[in-house]
PDB file of N, CA and C in Angstrom:
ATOM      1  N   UNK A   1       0.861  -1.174   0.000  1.00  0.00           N
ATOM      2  CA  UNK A   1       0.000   0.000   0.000  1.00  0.00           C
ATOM      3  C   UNK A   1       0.901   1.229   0.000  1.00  0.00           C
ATOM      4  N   UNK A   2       0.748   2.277  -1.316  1.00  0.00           N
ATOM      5  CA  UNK A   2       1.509   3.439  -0.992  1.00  0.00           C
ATOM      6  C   UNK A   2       0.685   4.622  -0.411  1.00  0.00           C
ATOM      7  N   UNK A   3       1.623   5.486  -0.254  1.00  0.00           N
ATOM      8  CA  UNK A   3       1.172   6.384   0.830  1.00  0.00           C
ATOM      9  C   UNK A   3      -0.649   7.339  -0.385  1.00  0.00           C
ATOM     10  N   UNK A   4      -0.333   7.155  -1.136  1.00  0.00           N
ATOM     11  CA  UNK A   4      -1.170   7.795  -1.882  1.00  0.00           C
ATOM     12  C   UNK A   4      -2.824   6.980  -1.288  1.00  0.00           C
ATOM     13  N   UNK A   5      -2.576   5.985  -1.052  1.00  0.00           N
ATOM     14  CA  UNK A   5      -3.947   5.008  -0.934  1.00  0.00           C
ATOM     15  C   UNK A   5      -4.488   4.975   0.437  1.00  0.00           C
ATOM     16  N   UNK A   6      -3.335   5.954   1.228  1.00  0.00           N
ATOM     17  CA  UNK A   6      -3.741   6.272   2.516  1.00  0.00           C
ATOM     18  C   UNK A   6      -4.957   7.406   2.580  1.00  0.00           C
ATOM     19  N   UNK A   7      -5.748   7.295   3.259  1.00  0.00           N
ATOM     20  CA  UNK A   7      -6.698   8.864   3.961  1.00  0.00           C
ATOM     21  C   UNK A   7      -5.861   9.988   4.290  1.00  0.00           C
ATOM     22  N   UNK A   8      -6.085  11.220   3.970  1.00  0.00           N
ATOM     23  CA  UNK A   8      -4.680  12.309   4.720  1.00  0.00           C
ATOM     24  C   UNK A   8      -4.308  11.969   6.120  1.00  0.00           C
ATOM     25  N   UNK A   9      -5.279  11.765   6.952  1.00  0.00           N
ATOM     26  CA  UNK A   9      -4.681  11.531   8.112  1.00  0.00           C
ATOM     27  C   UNK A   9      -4.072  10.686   8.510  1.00  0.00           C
ATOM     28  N   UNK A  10      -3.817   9.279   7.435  1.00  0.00           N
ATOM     29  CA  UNK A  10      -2.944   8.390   7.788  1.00  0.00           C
ATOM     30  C   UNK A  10      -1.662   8.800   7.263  1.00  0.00           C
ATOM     31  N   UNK A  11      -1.558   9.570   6.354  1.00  0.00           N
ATOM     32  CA  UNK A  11      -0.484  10.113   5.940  1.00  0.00           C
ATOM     33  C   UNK A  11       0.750  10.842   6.587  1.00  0.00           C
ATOM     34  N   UNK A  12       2.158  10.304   6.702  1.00  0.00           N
ATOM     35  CA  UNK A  12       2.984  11.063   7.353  1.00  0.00           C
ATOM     36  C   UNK A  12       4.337  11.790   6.727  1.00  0.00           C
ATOM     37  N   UNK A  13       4.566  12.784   7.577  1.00  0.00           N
ATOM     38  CA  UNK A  13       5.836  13.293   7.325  1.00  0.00           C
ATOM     39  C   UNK A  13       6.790  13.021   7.506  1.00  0.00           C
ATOM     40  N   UNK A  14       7.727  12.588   6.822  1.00  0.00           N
ATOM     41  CA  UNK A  14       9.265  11.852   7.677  1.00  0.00           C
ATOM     42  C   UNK A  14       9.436  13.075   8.730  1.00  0.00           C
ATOM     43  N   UNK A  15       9.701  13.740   8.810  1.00  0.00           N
ATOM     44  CA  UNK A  15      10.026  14.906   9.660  1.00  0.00           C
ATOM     45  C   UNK A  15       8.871  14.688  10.843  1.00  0.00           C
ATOM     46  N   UNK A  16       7.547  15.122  10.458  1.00  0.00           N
ATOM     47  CA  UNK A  16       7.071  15.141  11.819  1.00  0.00           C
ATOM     48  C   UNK A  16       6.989  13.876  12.603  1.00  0.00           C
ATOM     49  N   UNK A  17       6.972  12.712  11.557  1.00  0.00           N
ATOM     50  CA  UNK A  17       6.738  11.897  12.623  1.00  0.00           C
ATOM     51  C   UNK A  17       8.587  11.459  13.574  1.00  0.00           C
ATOM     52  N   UNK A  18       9.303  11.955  12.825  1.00  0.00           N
ATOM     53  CA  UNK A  18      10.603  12.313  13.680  1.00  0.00           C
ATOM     54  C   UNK A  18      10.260  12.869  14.830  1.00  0.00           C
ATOM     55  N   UNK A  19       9.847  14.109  14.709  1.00  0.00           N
ATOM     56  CA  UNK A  19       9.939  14.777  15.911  1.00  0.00           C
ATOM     57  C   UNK A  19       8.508  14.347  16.885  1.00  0.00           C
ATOM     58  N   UNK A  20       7.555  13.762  16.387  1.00  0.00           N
ATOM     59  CA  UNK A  20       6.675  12.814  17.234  1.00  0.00           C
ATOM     60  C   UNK A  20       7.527  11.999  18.509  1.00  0.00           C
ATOM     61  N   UNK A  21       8.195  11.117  17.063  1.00  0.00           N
ATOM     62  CA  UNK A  21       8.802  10.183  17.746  1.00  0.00           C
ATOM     63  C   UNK A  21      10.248  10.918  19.243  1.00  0.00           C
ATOM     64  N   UNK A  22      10.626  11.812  19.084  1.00  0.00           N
ATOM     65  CA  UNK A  22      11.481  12.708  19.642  1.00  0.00           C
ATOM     66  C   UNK A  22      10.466  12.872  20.890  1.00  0.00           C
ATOM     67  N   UNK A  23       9.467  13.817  20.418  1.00  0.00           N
ATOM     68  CA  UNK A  23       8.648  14.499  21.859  1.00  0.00           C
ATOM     69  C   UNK A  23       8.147  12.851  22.616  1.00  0.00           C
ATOM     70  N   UNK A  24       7.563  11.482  21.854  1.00  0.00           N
ATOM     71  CA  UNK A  24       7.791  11.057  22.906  1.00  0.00           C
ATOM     72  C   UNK A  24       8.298  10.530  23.447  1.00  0.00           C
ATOM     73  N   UNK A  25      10.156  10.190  23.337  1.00  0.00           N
ATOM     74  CA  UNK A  25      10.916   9.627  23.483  1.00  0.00           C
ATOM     75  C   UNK A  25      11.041  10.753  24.688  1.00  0.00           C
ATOM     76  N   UNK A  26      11.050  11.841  24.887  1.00  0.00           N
ATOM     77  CA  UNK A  26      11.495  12.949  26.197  1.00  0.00           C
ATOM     78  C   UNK A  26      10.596  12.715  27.171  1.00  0.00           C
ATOM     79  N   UNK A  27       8.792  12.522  26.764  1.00  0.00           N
ATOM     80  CA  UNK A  27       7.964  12.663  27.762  1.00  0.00           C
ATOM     81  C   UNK A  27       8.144  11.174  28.854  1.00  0.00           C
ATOM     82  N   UNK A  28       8.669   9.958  27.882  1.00  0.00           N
ATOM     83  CA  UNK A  28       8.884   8.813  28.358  1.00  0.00           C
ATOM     84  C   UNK A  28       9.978   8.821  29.707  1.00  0.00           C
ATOM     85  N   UNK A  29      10.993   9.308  29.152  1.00  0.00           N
ATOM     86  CA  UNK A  29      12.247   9.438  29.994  1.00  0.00           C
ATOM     87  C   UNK A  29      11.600  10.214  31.149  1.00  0.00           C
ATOM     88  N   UNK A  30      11.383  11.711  30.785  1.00  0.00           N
ATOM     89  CA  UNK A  30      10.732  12.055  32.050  1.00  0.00           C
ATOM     90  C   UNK A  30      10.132  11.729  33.110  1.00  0.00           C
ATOM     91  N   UNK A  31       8.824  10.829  32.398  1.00  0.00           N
ATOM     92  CA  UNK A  31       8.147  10.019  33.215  1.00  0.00           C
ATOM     93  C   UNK A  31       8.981   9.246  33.843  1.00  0.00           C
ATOM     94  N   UNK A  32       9.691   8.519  33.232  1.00  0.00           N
ATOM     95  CA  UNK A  32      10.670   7.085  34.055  1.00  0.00           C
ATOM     96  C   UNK A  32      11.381   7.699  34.930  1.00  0.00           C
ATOM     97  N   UNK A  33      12.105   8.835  34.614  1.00  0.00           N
ATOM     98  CA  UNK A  33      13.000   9.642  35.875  1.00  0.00           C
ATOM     99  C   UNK A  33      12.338  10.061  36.737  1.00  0.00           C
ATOM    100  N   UNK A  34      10.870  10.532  36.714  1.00  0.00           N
ATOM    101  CA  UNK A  34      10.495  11.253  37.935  1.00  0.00           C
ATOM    102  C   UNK A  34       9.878  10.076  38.726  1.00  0.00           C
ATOM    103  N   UNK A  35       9.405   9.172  37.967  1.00  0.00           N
ATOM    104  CA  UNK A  35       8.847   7.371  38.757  1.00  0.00           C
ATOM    105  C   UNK A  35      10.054   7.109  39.374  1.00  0.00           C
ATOM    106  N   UNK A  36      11.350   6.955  39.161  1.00  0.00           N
ATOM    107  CA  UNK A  36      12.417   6.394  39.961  1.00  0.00           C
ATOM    108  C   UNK A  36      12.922   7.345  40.900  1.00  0.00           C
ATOM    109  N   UNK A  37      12.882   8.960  40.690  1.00  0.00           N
ATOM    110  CA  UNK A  37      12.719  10.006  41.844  1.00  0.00           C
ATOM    111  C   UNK A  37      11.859   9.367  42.892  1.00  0.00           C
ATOM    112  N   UNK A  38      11.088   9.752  42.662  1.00  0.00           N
ATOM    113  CA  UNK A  38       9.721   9.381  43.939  1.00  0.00           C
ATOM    114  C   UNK A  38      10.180   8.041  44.418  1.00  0.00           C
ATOM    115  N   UNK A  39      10.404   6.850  43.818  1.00  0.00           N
ATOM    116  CA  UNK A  39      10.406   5.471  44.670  1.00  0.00           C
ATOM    117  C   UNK A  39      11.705   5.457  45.567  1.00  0.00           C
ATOM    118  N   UNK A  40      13.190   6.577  44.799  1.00  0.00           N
ATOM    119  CA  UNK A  40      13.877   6.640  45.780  1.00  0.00           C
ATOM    120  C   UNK A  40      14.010   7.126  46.816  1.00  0.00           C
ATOM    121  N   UNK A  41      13.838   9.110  46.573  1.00  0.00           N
ATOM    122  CA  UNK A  41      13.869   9.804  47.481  1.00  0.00           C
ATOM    123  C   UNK A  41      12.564   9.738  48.255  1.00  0.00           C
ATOM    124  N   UNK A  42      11.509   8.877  48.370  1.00  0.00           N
ATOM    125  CA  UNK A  42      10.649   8.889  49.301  1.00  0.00           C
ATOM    126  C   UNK A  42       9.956  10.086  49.889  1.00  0.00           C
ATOM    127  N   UNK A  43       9.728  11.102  48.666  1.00  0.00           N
ATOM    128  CA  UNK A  43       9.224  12.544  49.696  1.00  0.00           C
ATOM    129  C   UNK A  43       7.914  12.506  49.799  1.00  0.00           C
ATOM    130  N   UNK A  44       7.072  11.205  49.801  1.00  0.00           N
ATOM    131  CA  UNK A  44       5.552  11.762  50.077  1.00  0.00           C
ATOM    132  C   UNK A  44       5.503  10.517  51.101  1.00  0.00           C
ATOM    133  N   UNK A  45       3.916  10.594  51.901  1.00  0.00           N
ATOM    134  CA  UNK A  45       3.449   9.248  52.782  1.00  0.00           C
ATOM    135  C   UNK A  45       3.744   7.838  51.618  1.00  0.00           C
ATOM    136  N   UNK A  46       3.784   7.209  52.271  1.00  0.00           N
ATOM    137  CA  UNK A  46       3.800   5.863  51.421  1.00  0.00           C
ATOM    138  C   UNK A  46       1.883   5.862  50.333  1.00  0.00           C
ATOM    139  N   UNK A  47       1.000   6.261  51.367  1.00  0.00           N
ATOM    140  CA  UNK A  47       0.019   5.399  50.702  1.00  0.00           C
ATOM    141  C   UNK A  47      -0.087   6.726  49.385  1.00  0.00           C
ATOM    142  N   UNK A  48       0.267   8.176  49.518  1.00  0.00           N
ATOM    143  CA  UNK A  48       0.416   9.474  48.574  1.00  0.00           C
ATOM    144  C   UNK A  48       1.734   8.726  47.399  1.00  0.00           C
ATOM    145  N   UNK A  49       1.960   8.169  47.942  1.00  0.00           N
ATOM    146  CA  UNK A  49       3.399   7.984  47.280  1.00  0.00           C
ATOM    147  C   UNK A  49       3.359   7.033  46.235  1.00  0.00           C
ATOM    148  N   UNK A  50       2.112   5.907  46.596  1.00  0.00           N
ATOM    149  CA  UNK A  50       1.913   4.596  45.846  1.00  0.00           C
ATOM    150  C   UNK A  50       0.800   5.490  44.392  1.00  0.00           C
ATOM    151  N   UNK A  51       0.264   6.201  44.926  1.00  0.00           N
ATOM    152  CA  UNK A  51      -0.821   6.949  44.132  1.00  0.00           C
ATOM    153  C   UNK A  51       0.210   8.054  43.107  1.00  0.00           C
ATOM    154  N   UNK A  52       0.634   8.256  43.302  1.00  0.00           N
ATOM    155  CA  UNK A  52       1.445   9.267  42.680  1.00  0.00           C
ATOM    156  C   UNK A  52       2.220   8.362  41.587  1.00  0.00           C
ATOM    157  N   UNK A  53       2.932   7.263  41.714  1.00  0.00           N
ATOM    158  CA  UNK A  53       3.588   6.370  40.564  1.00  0.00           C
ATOM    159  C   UNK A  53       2.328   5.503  39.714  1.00  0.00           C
ATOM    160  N   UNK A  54       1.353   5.187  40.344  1.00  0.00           N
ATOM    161  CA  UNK A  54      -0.061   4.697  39.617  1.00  0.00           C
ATOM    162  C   UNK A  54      -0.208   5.914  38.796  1.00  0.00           C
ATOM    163  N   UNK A  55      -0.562   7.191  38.820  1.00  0.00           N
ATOM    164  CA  UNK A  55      -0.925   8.039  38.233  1.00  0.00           C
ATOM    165  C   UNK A  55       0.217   8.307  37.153  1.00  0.00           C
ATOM    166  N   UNK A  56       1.639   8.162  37.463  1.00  0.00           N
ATOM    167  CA  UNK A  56       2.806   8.712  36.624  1.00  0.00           C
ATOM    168  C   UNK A  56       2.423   7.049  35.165  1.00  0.00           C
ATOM    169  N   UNK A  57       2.153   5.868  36.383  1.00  0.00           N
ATOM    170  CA  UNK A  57       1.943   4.877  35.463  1.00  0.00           C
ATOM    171  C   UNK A  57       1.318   5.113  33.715  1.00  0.00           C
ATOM    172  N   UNK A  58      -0.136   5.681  34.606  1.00  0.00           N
ATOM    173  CA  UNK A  58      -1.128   5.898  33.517  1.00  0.00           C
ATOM    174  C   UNK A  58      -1.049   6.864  32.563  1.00  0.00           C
ATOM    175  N   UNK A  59       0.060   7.880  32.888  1.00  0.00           N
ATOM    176  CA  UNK A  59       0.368   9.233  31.920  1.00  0.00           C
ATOM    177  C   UNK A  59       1.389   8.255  30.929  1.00  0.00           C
ATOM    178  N   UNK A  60       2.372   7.284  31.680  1.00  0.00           N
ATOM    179  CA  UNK A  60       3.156   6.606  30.651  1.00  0.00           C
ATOM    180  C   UNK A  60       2.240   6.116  29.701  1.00  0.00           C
ATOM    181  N   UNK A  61       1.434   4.868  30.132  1.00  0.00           N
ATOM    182  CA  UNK A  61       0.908   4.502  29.138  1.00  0.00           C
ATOM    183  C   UNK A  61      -0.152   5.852  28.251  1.00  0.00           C
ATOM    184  N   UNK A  62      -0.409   6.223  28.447  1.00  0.00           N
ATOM    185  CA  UNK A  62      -1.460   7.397  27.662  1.00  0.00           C
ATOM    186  C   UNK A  62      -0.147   7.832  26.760  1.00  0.00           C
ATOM    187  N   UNK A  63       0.841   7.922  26.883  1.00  0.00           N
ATOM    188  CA  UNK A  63       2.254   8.439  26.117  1.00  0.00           C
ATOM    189  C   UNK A  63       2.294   7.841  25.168  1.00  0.00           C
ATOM    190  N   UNK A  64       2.827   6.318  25.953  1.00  0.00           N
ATOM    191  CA  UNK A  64       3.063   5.573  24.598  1.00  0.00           C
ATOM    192  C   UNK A  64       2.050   4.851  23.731  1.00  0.00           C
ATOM    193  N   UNK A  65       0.717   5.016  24.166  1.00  0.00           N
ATOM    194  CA  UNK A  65      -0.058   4.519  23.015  1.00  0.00           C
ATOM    195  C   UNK A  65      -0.132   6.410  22.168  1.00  0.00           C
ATOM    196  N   UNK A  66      -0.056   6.997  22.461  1.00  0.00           N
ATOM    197  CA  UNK A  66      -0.139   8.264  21.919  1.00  0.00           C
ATOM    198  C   UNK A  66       1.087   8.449  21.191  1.00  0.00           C
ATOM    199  N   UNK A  67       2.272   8.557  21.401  1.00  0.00           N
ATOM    200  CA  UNK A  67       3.345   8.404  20.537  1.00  0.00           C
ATOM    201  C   UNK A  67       3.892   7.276  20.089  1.00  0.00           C
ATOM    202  N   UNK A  68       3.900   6.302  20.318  1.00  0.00           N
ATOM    203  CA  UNK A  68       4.757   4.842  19.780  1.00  0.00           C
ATOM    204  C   UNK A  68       3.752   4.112  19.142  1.00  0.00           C
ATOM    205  N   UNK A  69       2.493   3.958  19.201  1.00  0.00           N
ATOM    206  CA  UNK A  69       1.582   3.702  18.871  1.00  0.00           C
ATOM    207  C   UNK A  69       0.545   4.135  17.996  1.00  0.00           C
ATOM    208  N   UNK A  70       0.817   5.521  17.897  1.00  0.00           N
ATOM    209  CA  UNK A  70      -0.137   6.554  17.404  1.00  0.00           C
ATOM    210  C   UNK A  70      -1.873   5.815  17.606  1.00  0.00           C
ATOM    211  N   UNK A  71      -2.173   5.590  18.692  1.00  0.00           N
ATOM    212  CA  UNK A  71      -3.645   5.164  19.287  1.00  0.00           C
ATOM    213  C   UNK A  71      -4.242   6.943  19.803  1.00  0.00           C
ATOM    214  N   UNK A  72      -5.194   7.562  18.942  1.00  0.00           N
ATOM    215  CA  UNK A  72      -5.341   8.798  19.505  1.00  0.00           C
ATOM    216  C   UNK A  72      -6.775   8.788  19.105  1.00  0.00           C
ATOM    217  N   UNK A  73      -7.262  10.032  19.279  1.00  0.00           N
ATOM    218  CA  UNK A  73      -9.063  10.121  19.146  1.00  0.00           C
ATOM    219  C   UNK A  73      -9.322  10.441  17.772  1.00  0.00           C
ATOM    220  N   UNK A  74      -9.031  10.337  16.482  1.00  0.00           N
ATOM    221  CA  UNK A  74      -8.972  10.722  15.552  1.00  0.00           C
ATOM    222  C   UNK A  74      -9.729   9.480  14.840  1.00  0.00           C
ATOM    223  N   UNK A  75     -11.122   9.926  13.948  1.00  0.00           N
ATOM    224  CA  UNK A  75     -11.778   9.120  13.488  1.00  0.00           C
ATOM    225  C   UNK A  75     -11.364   7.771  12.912  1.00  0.00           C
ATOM    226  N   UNK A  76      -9.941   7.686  12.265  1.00  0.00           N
ATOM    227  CA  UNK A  76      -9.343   6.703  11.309  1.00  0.00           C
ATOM    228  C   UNK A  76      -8.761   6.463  12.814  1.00  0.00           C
ATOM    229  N   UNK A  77      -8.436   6.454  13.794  1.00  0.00           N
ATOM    230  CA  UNK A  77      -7.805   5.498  14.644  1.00  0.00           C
ATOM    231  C   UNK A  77      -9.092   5.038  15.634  1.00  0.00           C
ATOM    232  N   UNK A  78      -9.773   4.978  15.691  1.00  0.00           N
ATOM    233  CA  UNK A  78     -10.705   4.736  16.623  1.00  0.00           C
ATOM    234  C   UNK A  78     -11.388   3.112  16.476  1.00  0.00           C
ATOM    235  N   UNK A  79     -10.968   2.363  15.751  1.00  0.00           N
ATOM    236  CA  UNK A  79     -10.713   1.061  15.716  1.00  0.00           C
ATOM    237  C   UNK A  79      -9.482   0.304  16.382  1.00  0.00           C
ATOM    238  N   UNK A  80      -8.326   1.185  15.887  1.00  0.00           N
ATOM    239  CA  UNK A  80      -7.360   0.668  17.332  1.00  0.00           C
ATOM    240  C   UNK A  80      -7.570   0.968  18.554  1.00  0.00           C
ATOM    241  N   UNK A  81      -8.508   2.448  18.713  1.00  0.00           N
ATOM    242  CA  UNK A  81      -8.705   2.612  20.480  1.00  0.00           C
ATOM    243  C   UNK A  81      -9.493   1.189  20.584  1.00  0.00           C
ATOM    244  N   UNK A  82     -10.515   1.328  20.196  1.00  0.00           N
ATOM    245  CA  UNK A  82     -11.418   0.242  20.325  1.00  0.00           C
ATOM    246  C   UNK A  82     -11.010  -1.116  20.784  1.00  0.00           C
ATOM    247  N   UNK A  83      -9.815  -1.659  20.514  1.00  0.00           N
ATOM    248  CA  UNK A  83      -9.354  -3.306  20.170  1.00  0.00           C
ATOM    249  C   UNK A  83      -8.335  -3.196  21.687  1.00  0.00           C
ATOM    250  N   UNK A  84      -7.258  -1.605  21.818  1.00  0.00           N
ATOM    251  CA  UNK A  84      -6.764  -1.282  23.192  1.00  0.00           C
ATOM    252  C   UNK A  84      -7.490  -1.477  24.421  1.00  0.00           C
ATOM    253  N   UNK A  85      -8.796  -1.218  24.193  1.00  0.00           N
ATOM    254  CA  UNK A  85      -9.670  -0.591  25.287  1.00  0.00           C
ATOM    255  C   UNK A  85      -9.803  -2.301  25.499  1.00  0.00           C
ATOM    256  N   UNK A  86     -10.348  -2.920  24.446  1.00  0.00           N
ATOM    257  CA  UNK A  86     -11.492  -4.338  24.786  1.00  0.00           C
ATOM    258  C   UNK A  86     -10.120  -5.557  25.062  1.00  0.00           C
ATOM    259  N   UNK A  87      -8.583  -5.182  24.703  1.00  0.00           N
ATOM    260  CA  UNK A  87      -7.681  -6.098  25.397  1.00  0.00           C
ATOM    261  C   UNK A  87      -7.602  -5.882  26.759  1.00  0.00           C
ATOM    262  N   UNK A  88      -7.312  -4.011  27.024  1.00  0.00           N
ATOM    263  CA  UNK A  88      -6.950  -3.906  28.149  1.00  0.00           C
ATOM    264  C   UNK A  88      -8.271  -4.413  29.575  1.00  0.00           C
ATOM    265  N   UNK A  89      -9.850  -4.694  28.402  1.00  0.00           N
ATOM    266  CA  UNK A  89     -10.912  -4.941  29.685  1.00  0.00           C
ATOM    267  C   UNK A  89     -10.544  -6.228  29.760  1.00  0.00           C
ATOM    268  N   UNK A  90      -9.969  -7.570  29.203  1.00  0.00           N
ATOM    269  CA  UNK A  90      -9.998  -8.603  29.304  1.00  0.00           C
ATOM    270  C   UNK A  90      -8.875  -8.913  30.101  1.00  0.00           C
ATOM    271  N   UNK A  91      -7.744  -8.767  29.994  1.00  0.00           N
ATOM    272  CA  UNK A  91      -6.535  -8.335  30.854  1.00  0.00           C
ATOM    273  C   UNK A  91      -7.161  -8.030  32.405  1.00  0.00           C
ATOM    274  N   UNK A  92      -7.670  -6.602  32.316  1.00  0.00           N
ATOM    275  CA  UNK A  92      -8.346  -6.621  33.949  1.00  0.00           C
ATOM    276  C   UNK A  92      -9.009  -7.910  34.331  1.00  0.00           C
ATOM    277  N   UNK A  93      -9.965  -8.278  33.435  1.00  0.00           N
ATOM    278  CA  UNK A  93     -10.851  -9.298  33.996  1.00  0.00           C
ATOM    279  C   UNK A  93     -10.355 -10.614  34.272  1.00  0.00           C
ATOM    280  N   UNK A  94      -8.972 -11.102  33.584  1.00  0.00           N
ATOM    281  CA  UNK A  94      -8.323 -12.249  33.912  1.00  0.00           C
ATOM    282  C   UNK A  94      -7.704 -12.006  35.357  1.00  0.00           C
ATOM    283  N   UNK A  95      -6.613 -10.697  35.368  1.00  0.00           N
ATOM    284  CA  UNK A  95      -6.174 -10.332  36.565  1.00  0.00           C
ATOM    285  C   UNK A  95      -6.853 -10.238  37.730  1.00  0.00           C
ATOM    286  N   UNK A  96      -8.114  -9.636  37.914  1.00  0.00           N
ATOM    287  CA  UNK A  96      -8.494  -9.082  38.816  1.00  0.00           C
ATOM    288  C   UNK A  96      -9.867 -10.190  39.157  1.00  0.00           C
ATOM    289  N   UNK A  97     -10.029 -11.403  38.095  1.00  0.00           N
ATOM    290  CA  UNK A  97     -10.558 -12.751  38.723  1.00  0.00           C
ATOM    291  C   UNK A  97      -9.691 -13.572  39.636  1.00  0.00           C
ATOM    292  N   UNK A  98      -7.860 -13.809  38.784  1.00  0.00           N
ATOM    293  CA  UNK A  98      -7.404 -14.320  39.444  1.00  0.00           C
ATOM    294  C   UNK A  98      -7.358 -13.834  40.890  1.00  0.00           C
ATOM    295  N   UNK A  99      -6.952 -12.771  40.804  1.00  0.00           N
ATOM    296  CA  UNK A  99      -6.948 -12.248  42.793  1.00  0.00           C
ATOM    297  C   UNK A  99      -7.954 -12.148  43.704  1.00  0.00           C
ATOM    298  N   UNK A 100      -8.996 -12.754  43.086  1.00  0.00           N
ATOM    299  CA  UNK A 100     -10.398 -12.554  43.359  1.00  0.00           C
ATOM    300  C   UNK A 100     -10.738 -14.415  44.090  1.00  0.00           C
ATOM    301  N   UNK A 101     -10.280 -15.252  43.270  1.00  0.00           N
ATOM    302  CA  UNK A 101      -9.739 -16.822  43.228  1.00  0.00           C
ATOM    303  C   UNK A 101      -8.577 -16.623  44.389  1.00  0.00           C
ATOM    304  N   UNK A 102      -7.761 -16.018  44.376  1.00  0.00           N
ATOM    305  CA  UNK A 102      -6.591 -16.341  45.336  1.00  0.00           C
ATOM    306  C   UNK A 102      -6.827 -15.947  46.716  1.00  0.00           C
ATOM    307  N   UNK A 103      -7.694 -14.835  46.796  1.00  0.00           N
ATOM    308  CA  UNK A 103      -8.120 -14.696  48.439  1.00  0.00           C
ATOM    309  C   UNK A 103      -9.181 -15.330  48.781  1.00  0.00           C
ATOM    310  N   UNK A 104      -9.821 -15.799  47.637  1.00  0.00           N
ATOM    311  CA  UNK A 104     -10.931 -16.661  48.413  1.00  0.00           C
ATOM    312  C   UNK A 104     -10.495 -17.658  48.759  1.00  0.00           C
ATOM    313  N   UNK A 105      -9.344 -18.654  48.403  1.00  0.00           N
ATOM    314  CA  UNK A 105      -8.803 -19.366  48.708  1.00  0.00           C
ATOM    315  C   UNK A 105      -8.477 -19.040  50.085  1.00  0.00           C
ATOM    316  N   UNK A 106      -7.002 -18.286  50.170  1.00  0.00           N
ATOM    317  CA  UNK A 106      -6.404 -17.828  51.197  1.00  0.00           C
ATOM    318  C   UNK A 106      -7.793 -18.007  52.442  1.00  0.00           C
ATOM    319  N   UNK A 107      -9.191 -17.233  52.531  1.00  0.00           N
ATOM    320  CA  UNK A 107     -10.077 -16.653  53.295  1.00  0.00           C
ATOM    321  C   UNK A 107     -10.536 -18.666  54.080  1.00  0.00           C
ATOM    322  N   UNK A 108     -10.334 -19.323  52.603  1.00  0.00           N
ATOM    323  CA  UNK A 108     -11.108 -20.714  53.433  1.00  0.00           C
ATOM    324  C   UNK A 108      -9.856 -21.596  53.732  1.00  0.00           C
ATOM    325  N   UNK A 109      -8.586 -21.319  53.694  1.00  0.00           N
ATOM    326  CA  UNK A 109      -7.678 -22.054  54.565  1.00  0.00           C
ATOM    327  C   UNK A 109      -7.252 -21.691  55.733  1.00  0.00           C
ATOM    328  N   UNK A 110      -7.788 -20.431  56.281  1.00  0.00           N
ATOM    329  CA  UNK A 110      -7.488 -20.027  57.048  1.00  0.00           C
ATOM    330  C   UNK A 110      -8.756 -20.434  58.514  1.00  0.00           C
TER     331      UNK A 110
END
């Protein structure tokens, strides 16, 4: 498929998507440096502290499906949000059965 058979908006610029790829190669690092700030220097309560790297978590991922991914709100991508969204609900639902299975366990051996 050449670029001609693309929609404009699938269409890219060597250049911008350079500097895409640039802005989110910085926002990444950032994120990772200020996540390994906080877990070292310890400047908030623990339970402020656990919330604060969950939250840095979710800006990562919002990053990299936004830059490495190009997953954004734009009509021609909204089939990949779609397929992100319905892995990431199945993912929860395996995870968060299993731990759901493991304390009930834990609750009747005890």
């Amino acid at each position: 498929m050449n670029d001609e058979d693309l929609p404009q908006s699938e269409r890219e610029d060597p250049r911008r998507e350079f500097r895409h790829i640039l802005m989110g190669l910085a926002s990444a690092s950032v994120l990772t440096a200020l996540a390994f700030f906080l877990a070292v220097a310890k400047p908030l309560a623990t339970g402020w502290l656990l919330a604060a790297l969950g939250g840095l978590a979710l800006v990562q991922i919002a990053a990299q499906f936004r830059f490495f991914l190009h997953v954004d709100l734009k009509k021609s991508h909204r089939d990949d949000l779609q397929l992100v969204l319905f892995a990431g609900l199945v993912i929860a639902l395996m995870v968060g059965g299993s731990i759901w299975i493991l304390f009930n366990q834990h609750a009747r051996m005890g």
